[in-house]
C-alpha atoms as a PDB file:
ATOM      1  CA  UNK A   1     -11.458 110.112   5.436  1.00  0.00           C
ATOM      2  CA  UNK A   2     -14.338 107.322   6.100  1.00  0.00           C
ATOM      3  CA  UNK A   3     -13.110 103.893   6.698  1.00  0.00           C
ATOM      4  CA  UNK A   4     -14.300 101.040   4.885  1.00  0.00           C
ATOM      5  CA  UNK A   5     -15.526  97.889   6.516  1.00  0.00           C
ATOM      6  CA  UNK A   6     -12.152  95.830   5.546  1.00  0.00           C
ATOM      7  CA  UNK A   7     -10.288  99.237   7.295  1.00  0.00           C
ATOM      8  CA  UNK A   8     -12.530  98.248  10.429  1.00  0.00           C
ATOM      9  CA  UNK A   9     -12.208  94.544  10.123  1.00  0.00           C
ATOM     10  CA  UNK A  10      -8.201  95.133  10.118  1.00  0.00           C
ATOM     11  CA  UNK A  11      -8.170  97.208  13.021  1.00  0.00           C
ATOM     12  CA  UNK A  12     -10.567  94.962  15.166  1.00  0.00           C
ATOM     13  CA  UNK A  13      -8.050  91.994  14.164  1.00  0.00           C
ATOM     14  CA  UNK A  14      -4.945  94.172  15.353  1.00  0.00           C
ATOM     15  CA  UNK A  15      -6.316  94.344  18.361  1.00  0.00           C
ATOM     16  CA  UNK A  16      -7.463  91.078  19.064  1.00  0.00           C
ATOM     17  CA  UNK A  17      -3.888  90.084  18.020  1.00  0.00           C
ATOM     18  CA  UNK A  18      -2.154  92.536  20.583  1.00  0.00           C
ATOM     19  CA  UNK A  19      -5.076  90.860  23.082  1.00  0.00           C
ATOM     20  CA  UNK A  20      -3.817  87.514  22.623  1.00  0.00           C
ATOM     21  CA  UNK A  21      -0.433  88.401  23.066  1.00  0.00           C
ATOM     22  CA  UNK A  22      -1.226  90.135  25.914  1.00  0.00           C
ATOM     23  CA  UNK A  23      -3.012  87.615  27.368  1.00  0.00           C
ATOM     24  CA  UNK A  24      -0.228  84.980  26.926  1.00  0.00           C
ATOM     25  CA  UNK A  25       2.785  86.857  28.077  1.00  0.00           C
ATOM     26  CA  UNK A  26       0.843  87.639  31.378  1.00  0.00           C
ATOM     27  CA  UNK A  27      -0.194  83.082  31.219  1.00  0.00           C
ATOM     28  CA  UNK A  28       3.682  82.623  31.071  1.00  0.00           C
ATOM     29  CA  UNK A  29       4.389  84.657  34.049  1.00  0.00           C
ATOM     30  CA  UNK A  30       1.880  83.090  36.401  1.00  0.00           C
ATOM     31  CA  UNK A  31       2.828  80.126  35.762  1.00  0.00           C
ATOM     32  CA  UNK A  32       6.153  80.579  35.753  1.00  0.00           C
ATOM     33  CA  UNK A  33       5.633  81.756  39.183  1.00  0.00           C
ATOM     34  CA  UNK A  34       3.248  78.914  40.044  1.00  0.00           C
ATOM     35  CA  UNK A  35       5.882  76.537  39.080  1.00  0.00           C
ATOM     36  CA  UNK A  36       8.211  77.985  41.281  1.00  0.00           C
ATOM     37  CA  UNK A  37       5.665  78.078  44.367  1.00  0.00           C
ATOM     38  CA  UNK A  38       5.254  74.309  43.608  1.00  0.00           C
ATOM     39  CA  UNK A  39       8.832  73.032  44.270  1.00  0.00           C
ATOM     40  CA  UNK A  40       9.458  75.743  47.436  1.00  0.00           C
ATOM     41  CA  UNK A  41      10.987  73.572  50.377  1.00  0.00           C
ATOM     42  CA  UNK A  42      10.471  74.229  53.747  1.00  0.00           C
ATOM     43  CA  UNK A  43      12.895  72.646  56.369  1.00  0.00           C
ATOM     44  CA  UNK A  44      12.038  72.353  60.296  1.00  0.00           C
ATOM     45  CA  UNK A  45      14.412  71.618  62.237  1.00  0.00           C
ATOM     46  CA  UNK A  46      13.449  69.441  65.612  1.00  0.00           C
ATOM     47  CA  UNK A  47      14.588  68.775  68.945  1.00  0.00           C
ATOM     48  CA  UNK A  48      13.537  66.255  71.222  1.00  0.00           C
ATOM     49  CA  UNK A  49      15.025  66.268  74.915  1.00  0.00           C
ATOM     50  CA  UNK A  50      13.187  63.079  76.372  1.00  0.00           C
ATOM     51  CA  UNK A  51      15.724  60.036  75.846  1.00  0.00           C
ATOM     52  CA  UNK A  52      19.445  62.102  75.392  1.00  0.00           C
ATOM     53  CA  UNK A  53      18.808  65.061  72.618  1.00  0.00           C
ATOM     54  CA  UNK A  54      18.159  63.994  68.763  1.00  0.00           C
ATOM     55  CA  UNK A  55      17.893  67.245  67.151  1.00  0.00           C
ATOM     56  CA  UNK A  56      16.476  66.248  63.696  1.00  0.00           C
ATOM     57  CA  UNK A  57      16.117  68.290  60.172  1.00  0.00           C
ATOM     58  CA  UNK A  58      12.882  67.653  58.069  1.00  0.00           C
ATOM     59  CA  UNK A  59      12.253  68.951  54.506  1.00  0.00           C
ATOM     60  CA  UNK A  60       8.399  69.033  54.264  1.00  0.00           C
ATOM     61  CA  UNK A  61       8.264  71.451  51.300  1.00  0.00           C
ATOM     62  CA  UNK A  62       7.210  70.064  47.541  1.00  0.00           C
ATOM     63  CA  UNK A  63      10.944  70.579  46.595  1.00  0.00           C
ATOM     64  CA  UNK A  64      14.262  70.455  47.084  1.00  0.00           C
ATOM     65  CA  UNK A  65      16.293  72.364  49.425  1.00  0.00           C
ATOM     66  CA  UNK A  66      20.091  73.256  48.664  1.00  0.00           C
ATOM     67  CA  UNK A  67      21.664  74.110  51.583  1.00  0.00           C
ATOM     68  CA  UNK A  68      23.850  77.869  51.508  1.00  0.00           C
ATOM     69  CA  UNK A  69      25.513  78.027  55.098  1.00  0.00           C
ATOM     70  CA  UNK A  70      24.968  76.421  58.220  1.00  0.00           C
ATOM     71  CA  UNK A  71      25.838  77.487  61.882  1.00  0.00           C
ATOM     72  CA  UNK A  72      25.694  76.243  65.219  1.00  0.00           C
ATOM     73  CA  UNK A  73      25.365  78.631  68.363  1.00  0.00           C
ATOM     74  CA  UNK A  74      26.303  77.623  72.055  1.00  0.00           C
ATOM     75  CA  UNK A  75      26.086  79.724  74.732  1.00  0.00           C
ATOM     76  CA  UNK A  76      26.835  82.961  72.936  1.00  0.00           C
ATOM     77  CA  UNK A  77      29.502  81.233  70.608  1.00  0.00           C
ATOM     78  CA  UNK A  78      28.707  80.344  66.891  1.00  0.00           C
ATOM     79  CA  UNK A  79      30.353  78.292  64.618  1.00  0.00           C
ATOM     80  CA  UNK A  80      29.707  79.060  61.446  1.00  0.00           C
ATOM     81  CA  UNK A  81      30.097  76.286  58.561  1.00  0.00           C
ATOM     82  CA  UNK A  82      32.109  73.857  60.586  1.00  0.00           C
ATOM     83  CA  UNK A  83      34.241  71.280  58.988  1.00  0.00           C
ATOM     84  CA  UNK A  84      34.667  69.242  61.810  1.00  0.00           C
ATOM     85  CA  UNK A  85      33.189  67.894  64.972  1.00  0.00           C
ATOM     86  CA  UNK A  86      31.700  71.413  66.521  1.00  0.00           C
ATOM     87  CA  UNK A  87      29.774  69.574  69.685  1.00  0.00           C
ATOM     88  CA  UNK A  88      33.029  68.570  71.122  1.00  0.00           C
ATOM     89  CA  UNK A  89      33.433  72.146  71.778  1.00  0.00           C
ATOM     90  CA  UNK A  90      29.975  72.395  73.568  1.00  0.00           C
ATOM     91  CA  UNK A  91      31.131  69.478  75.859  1.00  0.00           C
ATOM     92  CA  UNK A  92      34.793  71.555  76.778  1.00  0.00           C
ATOM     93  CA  UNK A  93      32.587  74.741  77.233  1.00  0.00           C
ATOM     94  CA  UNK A  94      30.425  72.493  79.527  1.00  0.00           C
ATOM     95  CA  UNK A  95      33.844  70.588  81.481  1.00  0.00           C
ATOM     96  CA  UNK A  96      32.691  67.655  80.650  1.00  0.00           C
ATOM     97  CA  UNK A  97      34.386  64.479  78.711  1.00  0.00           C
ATOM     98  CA  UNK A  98      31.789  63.023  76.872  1.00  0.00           C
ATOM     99  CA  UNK A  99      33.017  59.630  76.734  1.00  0.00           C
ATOM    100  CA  UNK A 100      33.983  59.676  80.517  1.00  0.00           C
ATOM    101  CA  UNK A 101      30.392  60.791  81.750  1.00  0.00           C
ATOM    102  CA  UNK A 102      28.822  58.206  79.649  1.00  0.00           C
ATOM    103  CA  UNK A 103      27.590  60.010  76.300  1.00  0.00           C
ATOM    104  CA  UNK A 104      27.782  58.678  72.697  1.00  0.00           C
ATOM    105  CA  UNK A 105      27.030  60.990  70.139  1.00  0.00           C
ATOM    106  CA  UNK A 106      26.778  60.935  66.201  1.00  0.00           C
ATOM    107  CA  UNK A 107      26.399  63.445  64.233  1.00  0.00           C
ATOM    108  CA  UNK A 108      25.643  65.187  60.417  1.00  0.00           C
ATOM    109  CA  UNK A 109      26.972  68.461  59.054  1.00  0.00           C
ATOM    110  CA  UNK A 110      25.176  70.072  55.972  1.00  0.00           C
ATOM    111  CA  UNK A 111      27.958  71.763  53.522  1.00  0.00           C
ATOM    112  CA  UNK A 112      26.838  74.051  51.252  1.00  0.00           C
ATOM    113  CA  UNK A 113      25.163  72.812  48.584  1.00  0.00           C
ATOM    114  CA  UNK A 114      24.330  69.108  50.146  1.00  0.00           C
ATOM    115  CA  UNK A 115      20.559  69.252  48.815  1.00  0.00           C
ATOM    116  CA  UNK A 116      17.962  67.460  51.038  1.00  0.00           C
ATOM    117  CA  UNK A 117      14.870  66.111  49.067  1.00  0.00           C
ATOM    118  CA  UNK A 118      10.829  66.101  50.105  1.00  0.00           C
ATOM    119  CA  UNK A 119      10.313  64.160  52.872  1.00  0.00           C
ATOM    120  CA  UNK A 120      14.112  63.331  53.964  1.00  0.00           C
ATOM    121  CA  UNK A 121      14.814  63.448  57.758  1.00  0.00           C
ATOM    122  CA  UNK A 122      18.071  63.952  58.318  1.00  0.00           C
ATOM    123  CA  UNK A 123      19.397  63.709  62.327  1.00  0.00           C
ATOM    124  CA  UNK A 124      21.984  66.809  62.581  1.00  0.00           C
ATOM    125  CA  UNK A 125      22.549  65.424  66.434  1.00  0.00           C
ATOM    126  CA  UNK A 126      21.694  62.790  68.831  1.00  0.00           C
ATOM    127  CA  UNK A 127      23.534  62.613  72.166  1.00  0.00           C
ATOM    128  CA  UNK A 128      22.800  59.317  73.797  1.00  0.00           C
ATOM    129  CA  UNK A 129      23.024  58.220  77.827  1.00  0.00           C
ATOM    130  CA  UNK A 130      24.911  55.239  77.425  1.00  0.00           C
ATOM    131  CA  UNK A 131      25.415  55.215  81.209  1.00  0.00           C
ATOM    132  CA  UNK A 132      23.590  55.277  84.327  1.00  0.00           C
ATOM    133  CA  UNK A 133      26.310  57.669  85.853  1.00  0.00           C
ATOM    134  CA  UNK A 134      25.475  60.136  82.667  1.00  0.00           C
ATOM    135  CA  UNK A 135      24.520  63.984  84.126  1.00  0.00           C
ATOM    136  CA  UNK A 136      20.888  64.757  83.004  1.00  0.00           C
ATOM    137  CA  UNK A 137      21.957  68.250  83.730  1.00  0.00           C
ATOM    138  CA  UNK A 138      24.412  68.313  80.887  1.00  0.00           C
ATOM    139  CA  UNK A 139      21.593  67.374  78.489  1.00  0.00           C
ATOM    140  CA  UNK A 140      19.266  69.758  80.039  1.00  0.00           C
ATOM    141  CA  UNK A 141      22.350  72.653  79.256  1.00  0.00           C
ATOM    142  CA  UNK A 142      22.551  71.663  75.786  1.00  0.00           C
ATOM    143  CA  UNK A 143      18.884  71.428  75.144  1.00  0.00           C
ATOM    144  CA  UNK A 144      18.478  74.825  76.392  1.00  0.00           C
ATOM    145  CA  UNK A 145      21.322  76.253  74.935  1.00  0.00           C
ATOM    146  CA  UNK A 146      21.982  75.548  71.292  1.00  0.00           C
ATOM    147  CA  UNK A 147      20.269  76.279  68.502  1.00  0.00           C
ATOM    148  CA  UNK A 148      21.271  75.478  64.466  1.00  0.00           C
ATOM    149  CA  UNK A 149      20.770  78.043  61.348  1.00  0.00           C
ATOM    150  CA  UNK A 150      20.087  76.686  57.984  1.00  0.00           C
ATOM    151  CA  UNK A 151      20.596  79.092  54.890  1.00  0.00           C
ATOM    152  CA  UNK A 152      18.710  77.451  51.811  1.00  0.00           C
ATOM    153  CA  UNK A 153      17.438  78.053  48.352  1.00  0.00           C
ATOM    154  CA  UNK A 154      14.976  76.089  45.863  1.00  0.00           C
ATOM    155  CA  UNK A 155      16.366  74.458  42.638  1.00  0.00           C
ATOM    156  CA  UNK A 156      14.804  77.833  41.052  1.00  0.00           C
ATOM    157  CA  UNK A 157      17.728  79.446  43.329  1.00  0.00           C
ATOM    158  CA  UNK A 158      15.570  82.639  43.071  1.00  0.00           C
ATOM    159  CA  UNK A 159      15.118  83.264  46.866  1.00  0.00           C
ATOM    160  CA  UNK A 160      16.917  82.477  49.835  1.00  0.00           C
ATOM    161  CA  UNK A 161      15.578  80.984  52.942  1.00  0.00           C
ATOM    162  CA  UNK A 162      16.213  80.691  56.235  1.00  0.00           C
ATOM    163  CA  UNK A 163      16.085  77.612  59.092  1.00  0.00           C
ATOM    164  CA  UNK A 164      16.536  78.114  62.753  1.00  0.00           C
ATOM    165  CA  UNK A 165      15.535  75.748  65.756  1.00  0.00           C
END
């Protein structure tokens, strides 16, 4: 059987067809997965011992970040997605009275899904010497000893990520 030229002019048009829709399906993916590269957030968290502790969380990703569980360790001890004040308990573990050895704190507790945008600082903690009978060595304990864990996702909510400082 010998082809014609229309036979051959078909075929080379079936396959540039096929091509084309090769060539887009593999366009979508890539930049499908650009797209989601471009909004990944990236939280830091920060501590800063030199004036009472501030211990500060920082979204310097291109996207959202929706937080998935958060946890506080102490000295061994975590608290895991607290729904009230958890540093009161690092004060007991320490003895100490915060309000009799001169301390004010304030504080911020991410609950799941509380969504933190580019470029939002957020302070978790900040413990502040409002005497000049406060114990340095209690700050120095804390600042050594606790540490926070962030579980997040991006709005894609393909991939989970994890914070610790």
């Amino acid at each position: 059987m010998k082809l014609e030229p229309s036979d051959w002019i078909s075929i080379a048009s079936v396959v540039i067809a096929l091509s084309a829709m090769g060539v887009a399906i593999w366009q979508g993916y890539v930049s499908r997965k650009h797209n989601i590269l471009s909004v990944r957030p990236r939280l830091q968290v920060h501590l800063d011992g030199r004036n009472g502790i501030v211990l500060t969380l920082q979204n310097h990703g291109l996207g959202p970040a929706i937080v998935k569980g958060f946890s506080i360790k102490y000295a061994g001890e975590e608290i895991v997605n607290p729904k009230a004040d958890p540093y009161l308990e690092i004060f007991k573990s320490l003895d100490v009275d915060p309000f009799e050895k001169g301390f004010q704190y304030e504080f911020h507790l991410p609950f799941e899904e509380t969504t933190y945008v580019p470029g939002q600082n957020k302070r978790l903690l900040e413990i502040i010497p409002i005497k000049d009978t406060c114990d340095d060595q209690v700050l120095l304990k804390i600042c050594e000893g606790i540490r926070v864990e962030i579980d997040y996702t991006c709005m894609y909510e393909d991939k989970e990520f994890s914070c610790r400082g």
